[in-house]
N, C-alpha and C. Protein backbone atom coordinates (compact mmCIF):
# COMPACT_ATOMS: atom_id res chain seq x y z
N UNK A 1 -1.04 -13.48 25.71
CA UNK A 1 -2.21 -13.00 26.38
C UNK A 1 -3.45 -13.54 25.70
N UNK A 2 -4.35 -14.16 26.37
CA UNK A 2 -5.41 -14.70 26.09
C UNK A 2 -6.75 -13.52 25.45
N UNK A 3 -7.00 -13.75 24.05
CA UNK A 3 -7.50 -12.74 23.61
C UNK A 3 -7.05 -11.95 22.58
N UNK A 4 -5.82 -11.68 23.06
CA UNK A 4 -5.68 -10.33 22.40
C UNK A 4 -5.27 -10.60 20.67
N UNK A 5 -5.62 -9.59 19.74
CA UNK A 5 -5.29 -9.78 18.00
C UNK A 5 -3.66 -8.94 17.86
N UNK A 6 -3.09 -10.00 17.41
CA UNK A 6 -1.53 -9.36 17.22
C UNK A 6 -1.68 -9.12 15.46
N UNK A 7 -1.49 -7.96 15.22
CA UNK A 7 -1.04 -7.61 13.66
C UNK A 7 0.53 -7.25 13.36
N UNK A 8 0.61 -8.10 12.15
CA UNK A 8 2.15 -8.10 12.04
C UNK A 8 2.03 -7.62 10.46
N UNK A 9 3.07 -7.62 9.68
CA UNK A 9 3.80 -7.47 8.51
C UNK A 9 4.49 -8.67 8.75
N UNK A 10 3.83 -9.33 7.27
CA UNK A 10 4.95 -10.77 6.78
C UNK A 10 5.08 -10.35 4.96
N UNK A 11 6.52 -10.84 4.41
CA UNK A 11 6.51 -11.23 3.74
C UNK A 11 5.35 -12.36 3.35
N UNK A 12 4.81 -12.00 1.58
CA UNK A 12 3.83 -13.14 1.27
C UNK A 12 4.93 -14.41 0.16
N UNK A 13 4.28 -14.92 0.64
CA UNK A 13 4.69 -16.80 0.50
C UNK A 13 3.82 -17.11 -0.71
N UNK A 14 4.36 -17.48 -1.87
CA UNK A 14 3.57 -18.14 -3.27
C UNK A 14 2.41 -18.46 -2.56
N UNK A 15 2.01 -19.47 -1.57
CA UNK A 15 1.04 -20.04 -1.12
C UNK A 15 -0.50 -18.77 -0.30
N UNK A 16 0.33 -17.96 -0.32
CA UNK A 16 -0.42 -16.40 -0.23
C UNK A 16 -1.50 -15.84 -0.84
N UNK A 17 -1.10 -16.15 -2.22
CA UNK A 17 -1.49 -15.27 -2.97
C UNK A 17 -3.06 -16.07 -3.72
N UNK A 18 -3.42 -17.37 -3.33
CA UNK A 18 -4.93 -17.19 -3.56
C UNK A 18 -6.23 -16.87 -2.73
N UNK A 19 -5.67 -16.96 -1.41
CA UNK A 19 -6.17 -16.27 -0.42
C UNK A 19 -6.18 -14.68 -0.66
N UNK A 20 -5.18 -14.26 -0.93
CA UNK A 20 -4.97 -12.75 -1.35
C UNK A 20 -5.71 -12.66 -2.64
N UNK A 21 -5.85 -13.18 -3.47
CA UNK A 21 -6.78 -13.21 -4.73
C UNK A 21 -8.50 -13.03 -4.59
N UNK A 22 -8.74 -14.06 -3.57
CA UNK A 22 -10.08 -14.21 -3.06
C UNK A 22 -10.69 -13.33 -2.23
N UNK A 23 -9.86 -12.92 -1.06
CA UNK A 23 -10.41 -12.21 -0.17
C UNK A 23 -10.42 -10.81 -0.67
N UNK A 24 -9.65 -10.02 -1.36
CA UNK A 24 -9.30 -8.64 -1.54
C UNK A 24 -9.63 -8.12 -3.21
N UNK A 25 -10.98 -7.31 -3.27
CA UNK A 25 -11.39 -7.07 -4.16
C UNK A 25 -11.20 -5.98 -5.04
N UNK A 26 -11.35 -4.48 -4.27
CA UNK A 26 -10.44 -3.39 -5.40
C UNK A 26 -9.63 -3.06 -4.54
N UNK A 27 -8.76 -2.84 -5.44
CA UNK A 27 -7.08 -2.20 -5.34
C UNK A 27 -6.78 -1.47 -6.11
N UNK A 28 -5.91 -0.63 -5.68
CA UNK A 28 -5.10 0.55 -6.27
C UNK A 28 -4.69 0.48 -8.21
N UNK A 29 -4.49 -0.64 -8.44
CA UNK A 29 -4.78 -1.05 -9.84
C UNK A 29 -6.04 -1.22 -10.81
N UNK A 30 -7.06 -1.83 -9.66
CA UNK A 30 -8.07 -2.11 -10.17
C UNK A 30 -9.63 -1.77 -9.40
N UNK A 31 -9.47 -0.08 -9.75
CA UNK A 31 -10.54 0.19 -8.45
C UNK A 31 -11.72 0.36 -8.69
N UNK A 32 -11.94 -0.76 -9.70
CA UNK A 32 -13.59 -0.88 -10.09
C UNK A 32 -13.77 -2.17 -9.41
N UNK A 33 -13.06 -2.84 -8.99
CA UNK A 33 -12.50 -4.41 -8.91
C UNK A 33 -12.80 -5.46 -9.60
N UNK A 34 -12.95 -4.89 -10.96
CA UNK A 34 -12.80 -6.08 -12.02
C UNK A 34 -11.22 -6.60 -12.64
N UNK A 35 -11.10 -7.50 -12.70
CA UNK A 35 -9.54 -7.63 -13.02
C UNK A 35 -8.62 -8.11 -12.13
N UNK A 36 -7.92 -9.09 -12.30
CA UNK A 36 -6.94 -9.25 -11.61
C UNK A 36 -5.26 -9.38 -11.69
N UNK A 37 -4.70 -8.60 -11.32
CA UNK A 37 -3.43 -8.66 -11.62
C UNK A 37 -2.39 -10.28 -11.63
N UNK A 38 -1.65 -10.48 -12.47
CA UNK A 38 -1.56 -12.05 -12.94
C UNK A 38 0.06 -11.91 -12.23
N UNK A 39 0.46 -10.48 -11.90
CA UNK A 39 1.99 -10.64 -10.94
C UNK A 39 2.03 -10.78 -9.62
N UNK A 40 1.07 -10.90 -8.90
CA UNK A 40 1.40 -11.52 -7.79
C UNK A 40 2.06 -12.48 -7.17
N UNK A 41 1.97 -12.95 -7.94
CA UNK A 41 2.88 -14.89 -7.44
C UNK A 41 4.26 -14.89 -7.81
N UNK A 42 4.89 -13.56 -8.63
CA UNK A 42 5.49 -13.44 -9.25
C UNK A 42 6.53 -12.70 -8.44
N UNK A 43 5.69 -11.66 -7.62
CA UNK A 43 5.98 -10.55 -6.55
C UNK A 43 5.95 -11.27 -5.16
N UNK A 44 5.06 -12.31 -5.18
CA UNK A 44 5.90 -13.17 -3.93
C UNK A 44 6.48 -13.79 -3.68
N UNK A 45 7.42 -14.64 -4.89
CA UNK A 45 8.15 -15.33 -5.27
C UNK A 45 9.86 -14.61 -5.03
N UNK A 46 9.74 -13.21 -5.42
CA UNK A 46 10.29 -11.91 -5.98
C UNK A 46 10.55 -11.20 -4.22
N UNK A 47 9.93 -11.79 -3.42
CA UNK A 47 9.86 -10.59 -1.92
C UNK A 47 9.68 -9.65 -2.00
N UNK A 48 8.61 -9.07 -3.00
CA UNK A 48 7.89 -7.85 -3.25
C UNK A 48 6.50 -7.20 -2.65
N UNK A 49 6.16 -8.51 -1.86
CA UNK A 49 4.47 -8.34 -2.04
C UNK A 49 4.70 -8.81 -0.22
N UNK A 50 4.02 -7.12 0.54
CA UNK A 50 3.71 -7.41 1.80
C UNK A 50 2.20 -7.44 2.09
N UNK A 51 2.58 -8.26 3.55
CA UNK A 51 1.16 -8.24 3.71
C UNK A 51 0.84 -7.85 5.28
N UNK A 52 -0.45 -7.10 5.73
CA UNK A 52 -0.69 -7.13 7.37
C UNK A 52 -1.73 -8.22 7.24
N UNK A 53 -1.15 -8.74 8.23
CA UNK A 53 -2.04 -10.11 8.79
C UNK A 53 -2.47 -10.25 10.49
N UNK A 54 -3.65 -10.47 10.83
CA UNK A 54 -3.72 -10.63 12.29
C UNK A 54 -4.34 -12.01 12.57
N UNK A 55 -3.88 -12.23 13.94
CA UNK A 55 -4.02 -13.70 14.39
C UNK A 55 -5.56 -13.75 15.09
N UNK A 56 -6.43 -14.45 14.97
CA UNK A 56 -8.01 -14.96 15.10
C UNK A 56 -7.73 -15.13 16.27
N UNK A 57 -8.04 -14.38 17.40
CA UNK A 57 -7.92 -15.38 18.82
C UNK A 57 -8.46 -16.26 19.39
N UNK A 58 -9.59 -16.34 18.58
CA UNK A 58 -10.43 -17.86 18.46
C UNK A 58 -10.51 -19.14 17.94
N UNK A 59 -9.80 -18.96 16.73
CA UNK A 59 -9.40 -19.86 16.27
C UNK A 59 -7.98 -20.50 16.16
N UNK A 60 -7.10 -19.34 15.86
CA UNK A 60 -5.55 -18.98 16.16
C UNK A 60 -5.02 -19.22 14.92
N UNK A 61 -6.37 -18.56 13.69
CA UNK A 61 -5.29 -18.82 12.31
C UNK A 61 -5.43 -17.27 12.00
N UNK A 62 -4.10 -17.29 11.31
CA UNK A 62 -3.85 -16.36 10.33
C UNK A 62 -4.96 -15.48 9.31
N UNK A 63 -5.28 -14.34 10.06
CA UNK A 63 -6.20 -13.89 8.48
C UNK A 63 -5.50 -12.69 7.78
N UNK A 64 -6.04 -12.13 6.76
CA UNK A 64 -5.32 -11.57 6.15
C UNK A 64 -6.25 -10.01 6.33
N UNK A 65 -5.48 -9.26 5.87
CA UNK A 65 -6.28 -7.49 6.59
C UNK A 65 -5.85 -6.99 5.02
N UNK A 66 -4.88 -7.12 4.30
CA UNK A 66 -4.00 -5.99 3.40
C UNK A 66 -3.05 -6.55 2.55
N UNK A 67 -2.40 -5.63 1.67
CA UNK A 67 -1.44 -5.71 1.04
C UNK A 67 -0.64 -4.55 0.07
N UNK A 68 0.42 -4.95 -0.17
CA UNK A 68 1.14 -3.84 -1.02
C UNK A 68 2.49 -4.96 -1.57
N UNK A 69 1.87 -4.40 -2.90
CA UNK A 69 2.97 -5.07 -4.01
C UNK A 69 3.96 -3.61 -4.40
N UNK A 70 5.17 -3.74 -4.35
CA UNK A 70 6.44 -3.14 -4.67
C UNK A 70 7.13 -3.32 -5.48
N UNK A 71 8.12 -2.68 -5.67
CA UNK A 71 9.30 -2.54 -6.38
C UNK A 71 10.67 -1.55 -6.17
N UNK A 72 11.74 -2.18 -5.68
CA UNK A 72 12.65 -1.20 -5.32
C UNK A 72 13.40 -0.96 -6.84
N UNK A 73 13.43 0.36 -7.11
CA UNK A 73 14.35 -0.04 -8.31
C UNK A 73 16.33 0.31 -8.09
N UNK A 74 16.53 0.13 -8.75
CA UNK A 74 18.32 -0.25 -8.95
C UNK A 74 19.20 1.48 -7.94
N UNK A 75 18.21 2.05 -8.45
CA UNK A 75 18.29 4.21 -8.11
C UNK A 75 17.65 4.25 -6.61
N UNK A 76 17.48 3.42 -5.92
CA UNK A 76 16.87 3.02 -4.48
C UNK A 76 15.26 4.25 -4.68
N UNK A 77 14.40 4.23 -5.83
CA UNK A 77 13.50 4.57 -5.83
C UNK A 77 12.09 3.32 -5.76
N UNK A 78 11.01 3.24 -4.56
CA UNK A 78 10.25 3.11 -4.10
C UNK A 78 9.02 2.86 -5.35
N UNK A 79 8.36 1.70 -6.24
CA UNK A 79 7.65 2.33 -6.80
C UNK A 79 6.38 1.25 -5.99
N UNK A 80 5.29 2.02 -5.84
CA UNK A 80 4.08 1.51 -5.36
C UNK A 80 3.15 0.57 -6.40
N UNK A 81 3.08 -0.81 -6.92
CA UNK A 81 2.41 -1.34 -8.12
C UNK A 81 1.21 -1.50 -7.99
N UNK A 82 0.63 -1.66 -6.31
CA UNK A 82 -0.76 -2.10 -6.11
C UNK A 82 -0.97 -2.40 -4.37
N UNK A 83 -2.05 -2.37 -4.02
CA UNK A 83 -2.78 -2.29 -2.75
C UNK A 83 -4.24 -2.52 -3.04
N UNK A 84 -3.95 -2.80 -1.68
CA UNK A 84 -5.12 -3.31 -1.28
C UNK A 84 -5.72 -3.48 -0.16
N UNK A 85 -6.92 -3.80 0.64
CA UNK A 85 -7.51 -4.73 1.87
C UNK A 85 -8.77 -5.23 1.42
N UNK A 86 -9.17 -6.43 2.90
CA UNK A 86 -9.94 -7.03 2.54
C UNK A 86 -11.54 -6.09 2.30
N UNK A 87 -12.06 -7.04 1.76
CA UNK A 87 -13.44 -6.32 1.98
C UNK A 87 -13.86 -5.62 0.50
N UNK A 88 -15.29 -5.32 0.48
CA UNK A 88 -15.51 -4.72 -0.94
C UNK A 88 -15.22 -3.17 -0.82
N UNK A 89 -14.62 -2.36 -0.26
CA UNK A 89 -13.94 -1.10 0.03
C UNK A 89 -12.69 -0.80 0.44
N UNK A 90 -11.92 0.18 -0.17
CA UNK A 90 -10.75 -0.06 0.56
C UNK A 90 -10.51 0.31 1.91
N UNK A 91 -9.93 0.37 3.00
CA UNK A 91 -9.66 0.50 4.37
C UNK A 91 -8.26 1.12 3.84
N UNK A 92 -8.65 2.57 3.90
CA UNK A 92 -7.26 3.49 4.04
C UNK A 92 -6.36 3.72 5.53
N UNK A 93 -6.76 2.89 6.88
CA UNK A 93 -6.03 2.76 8.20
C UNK A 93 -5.20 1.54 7.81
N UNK A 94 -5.32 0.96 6.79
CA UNK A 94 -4.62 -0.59 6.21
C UNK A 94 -3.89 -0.20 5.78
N UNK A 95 -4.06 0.48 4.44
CA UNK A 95 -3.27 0.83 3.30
C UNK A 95 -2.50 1.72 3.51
N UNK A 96 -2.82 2.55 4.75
CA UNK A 96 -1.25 3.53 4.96
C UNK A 96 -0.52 2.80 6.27
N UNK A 97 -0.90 2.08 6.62
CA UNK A 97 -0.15 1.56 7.66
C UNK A 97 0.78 0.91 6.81
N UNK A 98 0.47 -0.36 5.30
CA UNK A 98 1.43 -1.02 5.18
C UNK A 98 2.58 -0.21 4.15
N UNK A 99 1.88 1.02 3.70
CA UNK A 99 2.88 2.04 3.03
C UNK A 99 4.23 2.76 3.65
N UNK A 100 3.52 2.67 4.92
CA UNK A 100 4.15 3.41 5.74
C UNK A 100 5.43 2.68 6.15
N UNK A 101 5.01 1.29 6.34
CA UNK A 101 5.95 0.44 7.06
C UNK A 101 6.87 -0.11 5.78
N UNK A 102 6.54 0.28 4.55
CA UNK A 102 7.73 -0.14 3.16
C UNK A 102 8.59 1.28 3.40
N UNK A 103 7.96 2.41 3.72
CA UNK A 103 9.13 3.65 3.66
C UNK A 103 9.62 3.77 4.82
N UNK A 104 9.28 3.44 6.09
CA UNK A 104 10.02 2.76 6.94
C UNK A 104 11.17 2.23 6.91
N UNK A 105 11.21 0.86 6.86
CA UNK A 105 11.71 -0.34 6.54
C UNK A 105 12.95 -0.35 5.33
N UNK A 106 12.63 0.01 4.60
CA UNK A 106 13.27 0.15 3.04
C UNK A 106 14.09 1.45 2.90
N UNK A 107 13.18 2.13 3.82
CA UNK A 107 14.42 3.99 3.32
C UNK A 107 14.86 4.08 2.09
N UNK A 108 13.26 4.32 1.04
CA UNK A 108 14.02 4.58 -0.16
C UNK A 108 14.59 6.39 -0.12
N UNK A 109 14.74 6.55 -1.29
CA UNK A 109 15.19 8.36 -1.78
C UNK A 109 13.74 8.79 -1.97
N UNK A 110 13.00 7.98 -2.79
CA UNK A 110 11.84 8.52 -3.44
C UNK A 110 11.04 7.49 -3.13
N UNK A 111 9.94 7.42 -3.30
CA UNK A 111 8.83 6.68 -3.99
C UNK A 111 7.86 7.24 -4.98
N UNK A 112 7.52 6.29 -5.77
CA UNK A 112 6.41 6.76 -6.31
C UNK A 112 5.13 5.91 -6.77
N UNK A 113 3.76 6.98 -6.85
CA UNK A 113 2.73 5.86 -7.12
C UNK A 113 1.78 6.30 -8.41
N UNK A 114 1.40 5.95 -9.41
CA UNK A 114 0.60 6.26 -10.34
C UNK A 114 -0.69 5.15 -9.85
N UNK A 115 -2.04 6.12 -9.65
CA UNK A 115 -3.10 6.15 -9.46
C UNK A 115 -4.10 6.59 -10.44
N UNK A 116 -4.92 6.13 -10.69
CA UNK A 116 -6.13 6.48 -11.68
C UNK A 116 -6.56 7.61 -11.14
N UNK A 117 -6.52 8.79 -12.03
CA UNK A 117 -7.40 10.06 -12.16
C UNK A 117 -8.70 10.08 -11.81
N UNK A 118 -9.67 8.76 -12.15
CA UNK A 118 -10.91 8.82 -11.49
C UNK A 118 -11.13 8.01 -10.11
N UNK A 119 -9.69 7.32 -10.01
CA UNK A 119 -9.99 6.49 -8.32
C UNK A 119 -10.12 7.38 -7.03
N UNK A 120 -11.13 7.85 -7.02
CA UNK A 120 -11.18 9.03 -5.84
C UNK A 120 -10.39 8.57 -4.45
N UNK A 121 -11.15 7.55 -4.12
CA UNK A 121 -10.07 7.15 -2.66
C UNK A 121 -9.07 6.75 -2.61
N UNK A 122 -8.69 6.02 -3.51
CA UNK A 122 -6.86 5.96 -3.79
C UNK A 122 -6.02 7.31 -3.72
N UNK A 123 -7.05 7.99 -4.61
CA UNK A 123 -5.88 9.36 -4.56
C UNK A 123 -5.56 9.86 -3.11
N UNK A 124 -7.29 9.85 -2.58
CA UNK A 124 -7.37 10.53 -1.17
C UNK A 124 -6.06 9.61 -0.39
N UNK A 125 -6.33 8.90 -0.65
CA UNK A 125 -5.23 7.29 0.60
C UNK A 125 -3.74 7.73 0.49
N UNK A 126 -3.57 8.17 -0.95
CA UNK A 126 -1.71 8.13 -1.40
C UNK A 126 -1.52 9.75 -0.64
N UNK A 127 -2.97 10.65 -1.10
CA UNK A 127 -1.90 12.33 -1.09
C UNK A 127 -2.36 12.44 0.55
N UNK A 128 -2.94 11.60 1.56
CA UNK A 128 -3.24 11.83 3.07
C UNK A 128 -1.89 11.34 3.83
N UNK A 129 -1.26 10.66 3.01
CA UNK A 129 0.16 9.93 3.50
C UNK A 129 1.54 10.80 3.68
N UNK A 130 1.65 11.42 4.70
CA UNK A 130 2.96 12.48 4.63
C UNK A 130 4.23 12.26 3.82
N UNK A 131 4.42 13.11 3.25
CA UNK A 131 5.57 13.38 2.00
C UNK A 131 4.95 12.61 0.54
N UNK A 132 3.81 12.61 0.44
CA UNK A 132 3.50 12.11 -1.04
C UNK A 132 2.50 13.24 -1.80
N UNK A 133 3.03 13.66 -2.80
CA UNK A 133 2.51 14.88 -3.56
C UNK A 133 2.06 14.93 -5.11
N UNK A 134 1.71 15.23 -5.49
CA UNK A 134 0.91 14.88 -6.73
C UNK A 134 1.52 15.80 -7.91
N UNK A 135 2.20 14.93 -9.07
CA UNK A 135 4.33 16.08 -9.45
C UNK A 135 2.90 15.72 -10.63
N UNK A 136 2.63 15.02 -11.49
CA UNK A 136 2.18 14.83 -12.75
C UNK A 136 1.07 14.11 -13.01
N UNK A 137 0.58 14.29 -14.36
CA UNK A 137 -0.51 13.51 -15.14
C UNK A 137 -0.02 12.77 -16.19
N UNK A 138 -0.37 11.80 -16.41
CA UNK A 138 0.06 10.88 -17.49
C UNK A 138 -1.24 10.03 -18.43
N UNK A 139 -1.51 9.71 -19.53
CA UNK A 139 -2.71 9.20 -20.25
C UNK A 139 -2.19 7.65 -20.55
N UNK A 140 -2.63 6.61 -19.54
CA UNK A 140 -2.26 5.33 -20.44
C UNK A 140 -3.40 4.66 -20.52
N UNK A 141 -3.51 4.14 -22.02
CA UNK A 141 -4.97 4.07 -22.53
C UNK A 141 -5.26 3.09 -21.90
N UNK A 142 -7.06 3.53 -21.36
CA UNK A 142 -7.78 4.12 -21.73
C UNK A 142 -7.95 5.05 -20.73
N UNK A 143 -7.24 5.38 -19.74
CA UNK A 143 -7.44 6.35 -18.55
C UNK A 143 -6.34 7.14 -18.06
N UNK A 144 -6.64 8.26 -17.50
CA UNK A 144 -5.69 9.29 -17.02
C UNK A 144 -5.38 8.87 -15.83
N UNK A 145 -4.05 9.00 -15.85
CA UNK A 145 -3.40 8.18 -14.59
C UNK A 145 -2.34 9.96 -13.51
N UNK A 146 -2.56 9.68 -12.26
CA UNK A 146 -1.98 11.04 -11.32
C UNK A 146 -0.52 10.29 -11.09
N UNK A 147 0.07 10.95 -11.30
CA UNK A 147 1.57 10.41 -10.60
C UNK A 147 2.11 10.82 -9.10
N UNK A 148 1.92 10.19 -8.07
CA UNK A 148 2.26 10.86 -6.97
C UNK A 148 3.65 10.27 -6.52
N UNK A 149 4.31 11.20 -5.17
CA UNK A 149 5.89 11.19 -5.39
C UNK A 149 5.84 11.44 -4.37
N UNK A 150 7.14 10.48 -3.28
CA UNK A 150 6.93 10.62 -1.92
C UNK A 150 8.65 10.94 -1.58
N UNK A 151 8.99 11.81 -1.04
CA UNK A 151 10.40 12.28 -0.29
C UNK A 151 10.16 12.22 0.70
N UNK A 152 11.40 12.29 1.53
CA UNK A 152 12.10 12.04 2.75
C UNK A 152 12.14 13.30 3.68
N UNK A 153 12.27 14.62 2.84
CA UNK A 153 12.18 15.52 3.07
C UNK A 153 10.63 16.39 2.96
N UNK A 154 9.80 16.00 2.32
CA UNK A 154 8.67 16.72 2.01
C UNK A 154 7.48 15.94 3.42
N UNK A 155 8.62 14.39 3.99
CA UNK A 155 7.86 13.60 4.94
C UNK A 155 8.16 14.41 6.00
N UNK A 156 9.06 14.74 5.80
CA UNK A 156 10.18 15.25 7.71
C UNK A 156 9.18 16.91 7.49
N UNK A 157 9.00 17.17 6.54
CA UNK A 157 8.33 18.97 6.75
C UNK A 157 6.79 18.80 6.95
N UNK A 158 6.29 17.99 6.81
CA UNK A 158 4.68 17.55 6.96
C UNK A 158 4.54 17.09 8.28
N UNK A 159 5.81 16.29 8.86
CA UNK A 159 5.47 15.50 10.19
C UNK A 159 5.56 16.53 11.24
N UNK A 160 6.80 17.27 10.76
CA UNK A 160 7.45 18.46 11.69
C UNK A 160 6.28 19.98 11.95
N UNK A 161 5.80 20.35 10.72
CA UNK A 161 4.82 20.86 10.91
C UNK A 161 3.37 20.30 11.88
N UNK A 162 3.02 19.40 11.90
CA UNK A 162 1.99 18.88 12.48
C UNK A 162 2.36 19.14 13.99
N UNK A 163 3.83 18.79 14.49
CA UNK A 163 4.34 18.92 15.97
C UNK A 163 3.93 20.22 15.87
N UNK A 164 4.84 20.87 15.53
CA UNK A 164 4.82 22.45 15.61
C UNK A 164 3.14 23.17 16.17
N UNK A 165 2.64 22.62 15.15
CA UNK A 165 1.52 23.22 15.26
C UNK A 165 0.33 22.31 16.46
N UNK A 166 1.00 21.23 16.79
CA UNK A 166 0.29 20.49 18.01
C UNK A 166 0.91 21.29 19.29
N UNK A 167 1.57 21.91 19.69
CA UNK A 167 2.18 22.45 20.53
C UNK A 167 1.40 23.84 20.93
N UNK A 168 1.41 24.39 20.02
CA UNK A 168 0.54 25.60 20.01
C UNK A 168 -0.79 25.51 20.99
């Protein structure tokens, strides 16, 4: 269809990741956006690192919207390493879309995400995401880090409630 922007989820490609470097400024790691994480290339190399991408209908290239670097571990637990979208703010309609589509997709047991204690919208982004809850605090220097924790079951009682109560 002439026009229209298709957004997909791709695996990122080594060749990804300086475009992903350039365009996408704070992330879930680094939400002052100074700093850049040096595992990316490492995580796309690895099939760790997704990305939403939509097609320019004007031009018909590829741009990039997002990302989320992962880790499944061996215990089929979910751990969240970093996110992101473009732009000098984060876009939390990005960042839970591509969260959403790793617990989707992947069906871990758990996930989990450690977030900076002072990253206000990260926290808001992880605990707005059904079944992710905030179990602990942890200090790794020089900042207090929230540990949030996402089930299968705490997803199915958040989603199920929302029906319930849309019905009403």
């Amino acid at each position: 269809m002439e026009g229209e922007v298709g957004y997909e989820f791709v695996p990122a490609a080594p060749a990804d990741v300086p475009a992903l470097r350039s365009q996408i400024r704070v992330t879930m790691s680094h939400p002052e956006g100074r700093g850049r994480r040096a595992g990316y290339q490492a995580a796309a190399e690895r099939g760790e690192l997704l990305l939403l991408v939509h097609t320019d209908p004007r031009d018909r290239t590829r741009q990039l919207d997002g990302f989320v670097e992962w880790h499944m571990r061996v215990d089929d637990v979910l751990v969240l390493r970093d996110a992101g979208s473009v732009g000098e703010a984060p876009r939390p309609a990005i960042i839970k879309h591509l969260i959403g589509e790793l617990l989707r997709s992947l069906a871990p047991v758990k996930a989990v995400a450690k977030v900076r204690r002072d990253a206000t919208v990260w926290n808001e982004i992880i605990g707005s995401i059904p079944g992710f809850e905030l179990v602990g605090v942890e200090y790794r220097r020089p900042y207090w880090v929230n540990v949030w924790e996402w089930s299968r079951e705490r997803a199915a009682r958040a989603g199920g409630g929302r029906r319930r109560r849309a019905r009403r």
